[in-house]
PDB file of N, CA and C in Angstrom:
ATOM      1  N   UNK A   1      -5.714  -8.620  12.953  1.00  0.00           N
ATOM      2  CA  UNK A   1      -4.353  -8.144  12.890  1.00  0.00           C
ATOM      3  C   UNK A   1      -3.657  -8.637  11.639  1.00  0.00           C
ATOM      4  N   UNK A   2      -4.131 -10.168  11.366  1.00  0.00           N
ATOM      5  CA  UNK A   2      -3.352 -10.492  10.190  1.00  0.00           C
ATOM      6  C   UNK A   2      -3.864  -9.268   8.829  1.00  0.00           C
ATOM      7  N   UNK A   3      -4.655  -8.841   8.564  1.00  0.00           N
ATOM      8  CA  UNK A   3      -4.989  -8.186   7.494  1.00  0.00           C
ATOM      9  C   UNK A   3      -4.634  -7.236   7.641  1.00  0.00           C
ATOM     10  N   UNK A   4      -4.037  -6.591   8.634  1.00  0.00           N
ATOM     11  CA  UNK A   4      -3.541  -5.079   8.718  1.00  0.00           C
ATOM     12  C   UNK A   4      -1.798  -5.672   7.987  1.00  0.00           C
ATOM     13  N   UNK A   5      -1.379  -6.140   8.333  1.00  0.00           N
ATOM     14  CA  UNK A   5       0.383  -6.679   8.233  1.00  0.00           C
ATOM     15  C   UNK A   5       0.063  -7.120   6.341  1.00  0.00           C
ATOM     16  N   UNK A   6      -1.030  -8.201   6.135  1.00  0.00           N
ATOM     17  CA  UNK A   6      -0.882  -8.188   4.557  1.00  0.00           C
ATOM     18  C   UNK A   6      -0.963  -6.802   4.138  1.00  0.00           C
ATOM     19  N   UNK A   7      -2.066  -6.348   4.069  1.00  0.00           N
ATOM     20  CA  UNK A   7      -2.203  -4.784   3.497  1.00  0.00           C
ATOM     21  C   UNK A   7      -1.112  -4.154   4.068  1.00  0.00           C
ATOM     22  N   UNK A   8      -0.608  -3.666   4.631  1.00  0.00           N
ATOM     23  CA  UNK A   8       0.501  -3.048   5.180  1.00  0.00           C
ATOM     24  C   UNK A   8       2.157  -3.687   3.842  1.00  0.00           C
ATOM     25  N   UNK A   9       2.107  -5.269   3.753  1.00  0.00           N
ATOM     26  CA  UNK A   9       2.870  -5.469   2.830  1.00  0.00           C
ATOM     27  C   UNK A   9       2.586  -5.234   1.834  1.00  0.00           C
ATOM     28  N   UNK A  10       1.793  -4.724   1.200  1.00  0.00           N
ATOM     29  CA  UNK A  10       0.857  -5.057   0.033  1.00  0.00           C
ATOM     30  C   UNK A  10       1.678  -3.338  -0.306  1.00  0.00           C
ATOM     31  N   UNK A  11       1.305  -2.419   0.694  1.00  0.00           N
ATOM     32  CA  UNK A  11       1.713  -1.084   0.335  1.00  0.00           C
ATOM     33  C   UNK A  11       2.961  -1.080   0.098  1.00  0.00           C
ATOM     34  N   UNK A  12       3.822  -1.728   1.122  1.00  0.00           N
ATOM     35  CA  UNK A  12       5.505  -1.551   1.129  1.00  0.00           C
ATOM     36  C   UNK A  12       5.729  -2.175  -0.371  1.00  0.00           C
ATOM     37  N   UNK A  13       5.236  -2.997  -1.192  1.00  0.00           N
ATOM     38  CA  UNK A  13       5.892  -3.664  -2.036  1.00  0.00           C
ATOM     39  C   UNK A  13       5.145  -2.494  -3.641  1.00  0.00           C
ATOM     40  N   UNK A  14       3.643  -1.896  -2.948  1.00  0.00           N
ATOM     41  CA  UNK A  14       3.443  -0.984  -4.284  1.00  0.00           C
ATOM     42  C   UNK A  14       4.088  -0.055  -4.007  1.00  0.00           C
ATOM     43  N   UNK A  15       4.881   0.478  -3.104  1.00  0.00           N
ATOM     44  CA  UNK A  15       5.728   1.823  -2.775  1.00  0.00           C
ATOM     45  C   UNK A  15       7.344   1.349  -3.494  1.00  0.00           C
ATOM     46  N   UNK A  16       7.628   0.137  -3.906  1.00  0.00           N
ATOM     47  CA  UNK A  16       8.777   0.111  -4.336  1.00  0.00           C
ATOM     48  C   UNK A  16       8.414   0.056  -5.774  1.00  0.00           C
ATOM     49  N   UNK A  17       7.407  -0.319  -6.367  1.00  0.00           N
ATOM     50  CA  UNK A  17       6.839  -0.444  -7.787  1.00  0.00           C
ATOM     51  C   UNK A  17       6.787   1.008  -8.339  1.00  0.00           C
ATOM     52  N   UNK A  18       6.794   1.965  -6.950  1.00  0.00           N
ATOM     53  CA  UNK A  18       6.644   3.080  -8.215  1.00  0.00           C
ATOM     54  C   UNK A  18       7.737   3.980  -8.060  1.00  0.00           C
ATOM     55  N   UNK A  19       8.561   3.226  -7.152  1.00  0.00           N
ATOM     56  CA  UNK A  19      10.036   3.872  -6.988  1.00  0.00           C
ATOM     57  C   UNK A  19      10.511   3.072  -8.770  1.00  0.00           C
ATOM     58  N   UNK A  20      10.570   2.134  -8.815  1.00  0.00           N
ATOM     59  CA  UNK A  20      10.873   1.324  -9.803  1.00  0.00           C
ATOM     60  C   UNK A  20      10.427   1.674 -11.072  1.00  0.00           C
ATOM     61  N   UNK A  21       9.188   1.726 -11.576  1.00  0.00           N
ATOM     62  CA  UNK A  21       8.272   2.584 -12.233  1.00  0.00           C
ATOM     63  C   UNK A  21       9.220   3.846 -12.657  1.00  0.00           C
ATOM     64  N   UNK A  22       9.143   4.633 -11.776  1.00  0.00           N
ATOM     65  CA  UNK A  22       9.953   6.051 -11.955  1.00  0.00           C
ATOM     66  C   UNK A  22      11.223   6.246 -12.712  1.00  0.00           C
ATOM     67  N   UNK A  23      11.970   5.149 -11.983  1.00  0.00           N
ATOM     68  CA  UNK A  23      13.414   4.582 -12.822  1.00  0.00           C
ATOM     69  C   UNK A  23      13.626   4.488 -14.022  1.00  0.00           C
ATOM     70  N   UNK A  24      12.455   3.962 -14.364  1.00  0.00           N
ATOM     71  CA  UNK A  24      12.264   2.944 -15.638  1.00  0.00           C
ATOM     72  C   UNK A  24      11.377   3.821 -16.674  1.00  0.00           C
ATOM     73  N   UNK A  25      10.735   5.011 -16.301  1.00  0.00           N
ATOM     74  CA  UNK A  25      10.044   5.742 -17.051  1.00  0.00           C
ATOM     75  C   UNK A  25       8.732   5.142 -17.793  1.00  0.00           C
ATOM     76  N   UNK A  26       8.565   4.367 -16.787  1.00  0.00           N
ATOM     77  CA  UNK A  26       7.185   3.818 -17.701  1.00  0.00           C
ATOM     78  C   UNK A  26       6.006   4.049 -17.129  1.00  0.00           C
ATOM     79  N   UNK A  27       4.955   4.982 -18.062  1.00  0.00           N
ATOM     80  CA  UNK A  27       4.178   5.521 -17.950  1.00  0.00           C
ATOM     81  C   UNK A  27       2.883   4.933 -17.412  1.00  0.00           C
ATOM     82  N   UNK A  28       2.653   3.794 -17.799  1.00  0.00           N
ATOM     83  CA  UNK A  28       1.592   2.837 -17.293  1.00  0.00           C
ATOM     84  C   UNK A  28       1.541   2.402 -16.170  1.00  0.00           C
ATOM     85  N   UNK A  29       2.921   2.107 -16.357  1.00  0.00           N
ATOM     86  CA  UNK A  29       3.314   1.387 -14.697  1.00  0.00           C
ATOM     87  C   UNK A  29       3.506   2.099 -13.745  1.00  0.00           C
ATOM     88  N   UNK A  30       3.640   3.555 -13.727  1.00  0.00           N
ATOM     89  CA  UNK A  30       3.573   4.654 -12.493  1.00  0.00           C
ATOM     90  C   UNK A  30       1.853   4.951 -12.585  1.00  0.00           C
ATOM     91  N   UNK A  31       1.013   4.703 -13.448  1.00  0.00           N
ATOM     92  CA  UNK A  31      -0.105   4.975 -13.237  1.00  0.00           C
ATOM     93  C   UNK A  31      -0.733   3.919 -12.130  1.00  0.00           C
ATOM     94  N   UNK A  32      -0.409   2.490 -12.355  1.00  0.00           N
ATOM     95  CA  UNK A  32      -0.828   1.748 -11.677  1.00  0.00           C
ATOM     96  C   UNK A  32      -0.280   1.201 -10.829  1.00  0.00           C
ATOM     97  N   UNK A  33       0.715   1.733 -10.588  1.00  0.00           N
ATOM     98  CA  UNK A  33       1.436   1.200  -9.252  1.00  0.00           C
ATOM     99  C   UNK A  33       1.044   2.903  -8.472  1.00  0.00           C
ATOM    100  N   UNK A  34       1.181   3.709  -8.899  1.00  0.00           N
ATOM    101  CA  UNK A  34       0.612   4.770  -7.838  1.00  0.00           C
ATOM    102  C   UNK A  34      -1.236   4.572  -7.723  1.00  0.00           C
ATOM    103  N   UNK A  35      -1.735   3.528  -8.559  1.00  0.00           N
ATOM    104  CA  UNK A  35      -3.355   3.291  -8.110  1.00  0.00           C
ATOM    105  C   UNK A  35      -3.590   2.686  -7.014  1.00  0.00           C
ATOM    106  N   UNK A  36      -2.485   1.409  -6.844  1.00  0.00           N
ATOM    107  CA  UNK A  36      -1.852   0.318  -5.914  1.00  0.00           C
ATOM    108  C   UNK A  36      -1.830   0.878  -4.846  1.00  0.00           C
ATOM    109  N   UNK A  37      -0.824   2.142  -5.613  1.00  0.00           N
ATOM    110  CA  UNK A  37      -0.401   2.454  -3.729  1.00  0.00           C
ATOM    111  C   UNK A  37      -1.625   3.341  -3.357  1.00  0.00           C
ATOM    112  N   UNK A  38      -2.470   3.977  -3.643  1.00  0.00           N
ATOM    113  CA  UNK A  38      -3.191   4.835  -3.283  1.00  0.00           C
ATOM    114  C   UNK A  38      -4.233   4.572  -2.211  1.00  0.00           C
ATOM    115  N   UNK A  39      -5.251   3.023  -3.253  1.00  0.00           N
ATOM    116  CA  UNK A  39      -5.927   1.825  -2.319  1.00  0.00           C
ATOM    117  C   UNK A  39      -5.762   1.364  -1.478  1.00  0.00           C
ATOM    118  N   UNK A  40      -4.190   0.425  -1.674  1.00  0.00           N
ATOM    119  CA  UNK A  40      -3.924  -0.605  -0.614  1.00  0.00           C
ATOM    120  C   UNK A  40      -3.311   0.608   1.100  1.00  0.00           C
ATOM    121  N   UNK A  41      -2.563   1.775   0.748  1.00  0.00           N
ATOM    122  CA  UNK A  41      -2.315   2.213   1.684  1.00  0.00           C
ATOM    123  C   UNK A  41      -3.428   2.909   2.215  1.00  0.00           C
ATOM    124  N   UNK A  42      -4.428   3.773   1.571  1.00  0.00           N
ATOM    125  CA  UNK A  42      -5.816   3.977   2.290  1.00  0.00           C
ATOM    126  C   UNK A  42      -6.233   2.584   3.133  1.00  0.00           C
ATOM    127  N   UNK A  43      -6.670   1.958   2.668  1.00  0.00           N
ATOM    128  CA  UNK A  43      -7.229   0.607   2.945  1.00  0.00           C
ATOM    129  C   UNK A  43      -6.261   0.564   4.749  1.00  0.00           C
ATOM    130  N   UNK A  44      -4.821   0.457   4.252  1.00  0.00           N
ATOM    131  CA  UNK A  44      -3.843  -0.298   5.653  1.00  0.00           C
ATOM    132  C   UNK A  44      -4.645   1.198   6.551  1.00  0.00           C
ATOM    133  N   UNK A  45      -4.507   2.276   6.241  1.00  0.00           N
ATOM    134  CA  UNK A  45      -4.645   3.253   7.287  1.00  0.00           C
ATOM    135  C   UNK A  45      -5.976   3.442   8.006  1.00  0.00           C
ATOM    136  N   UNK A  46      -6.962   3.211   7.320  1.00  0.00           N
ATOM    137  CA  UNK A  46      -7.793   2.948   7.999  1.00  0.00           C
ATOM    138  C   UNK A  46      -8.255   1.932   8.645  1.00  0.00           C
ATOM    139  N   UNK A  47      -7.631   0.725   8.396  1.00  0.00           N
ATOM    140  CA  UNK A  47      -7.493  -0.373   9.195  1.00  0.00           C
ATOM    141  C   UNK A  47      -7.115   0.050  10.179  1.00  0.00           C
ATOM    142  N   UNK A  48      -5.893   0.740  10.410  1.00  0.00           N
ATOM    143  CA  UNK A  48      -5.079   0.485  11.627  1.00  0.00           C
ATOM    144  C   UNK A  48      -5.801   1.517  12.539  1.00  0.00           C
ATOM    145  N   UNK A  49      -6.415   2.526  11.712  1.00  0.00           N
ATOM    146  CA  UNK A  49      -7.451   3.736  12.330  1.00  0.00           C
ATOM    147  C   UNK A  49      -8.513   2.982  13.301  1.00  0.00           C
ATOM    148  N   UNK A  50      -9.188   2.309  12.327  1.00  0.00           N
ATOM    149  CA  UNK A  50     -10.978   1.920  13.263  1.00  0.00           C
ATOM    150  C   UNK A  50     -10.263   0.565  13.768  1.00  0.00           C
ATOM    151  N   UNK A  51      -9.600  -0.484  13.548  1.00  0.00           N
ATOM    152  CA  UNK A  51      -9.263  -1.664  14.204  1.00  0.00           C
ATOM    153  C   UNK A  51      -8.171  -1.712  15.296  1.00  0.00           C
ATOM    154  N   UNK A  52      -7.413  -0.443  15.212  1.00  0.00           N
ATOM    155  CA  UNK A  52      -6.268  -0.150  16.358  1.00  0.00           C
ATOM    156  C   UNK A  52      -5.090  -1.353  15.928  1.00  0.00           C
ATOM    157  N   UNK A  53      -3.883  -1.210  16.105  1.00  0.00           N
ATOM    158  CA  UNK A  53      -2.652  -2.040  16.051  1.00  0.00           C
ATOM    159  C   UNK A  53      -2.419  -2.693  17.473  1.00  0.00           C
ATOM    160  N   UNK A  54      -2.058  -3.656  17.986  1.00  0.00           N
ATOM    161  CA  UNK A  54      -2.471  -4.714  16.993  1.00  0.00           C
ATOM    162  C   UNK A  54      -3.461  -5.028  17.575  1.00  0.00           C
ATOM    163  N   UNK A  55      -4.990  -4.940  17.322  1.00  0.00           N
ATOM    164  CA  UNK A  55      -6.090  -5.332  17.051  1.00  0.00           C
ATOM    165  C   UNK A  55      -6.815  -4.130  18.656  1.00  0.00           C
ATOM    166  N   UNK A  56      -6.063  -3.221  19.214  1.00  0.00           N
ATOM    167  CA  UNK A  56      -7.010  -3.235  20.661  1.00  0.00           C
ATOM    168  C   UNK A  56      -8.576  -3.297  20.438  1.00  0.00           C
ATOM    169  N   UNK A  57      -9.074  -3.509  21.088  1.00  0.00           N
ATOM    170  CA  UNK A  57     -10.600  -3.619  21.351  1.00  0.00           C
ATOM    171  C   UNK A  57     -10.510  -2.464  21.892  1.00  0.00           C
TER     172      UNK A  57
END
């Protein structure tokens, strides 16, 4: 369960990077903060897919 909640923060904080990113017009940094978010939120969703919230067996 703990690794679903990091990854899960991990997304919330690259989802504001590319709100931020966007703001700011910087080209690099929407590349890799939308790479961020792409991984880490795949990653949380299929966690929460095959491991169930919070953790069912």
């Amino acid at each position: 369960m703990g690794l679903v909640i990091i990854t899960a923060l991990v997304t919330l904080l690259a989802l504001f990077a590319v709100v931020s990113t966007f703001k700011n017009k910087n080209a690099l940094g929407i590349f890799f903060s939308l790479a961020t978010l792409g991984v880490f939120g795949w990653f949380t969703v299929m966690t929460v897919l095959h491991s169930g919230y919070p953790g069912g067996h």
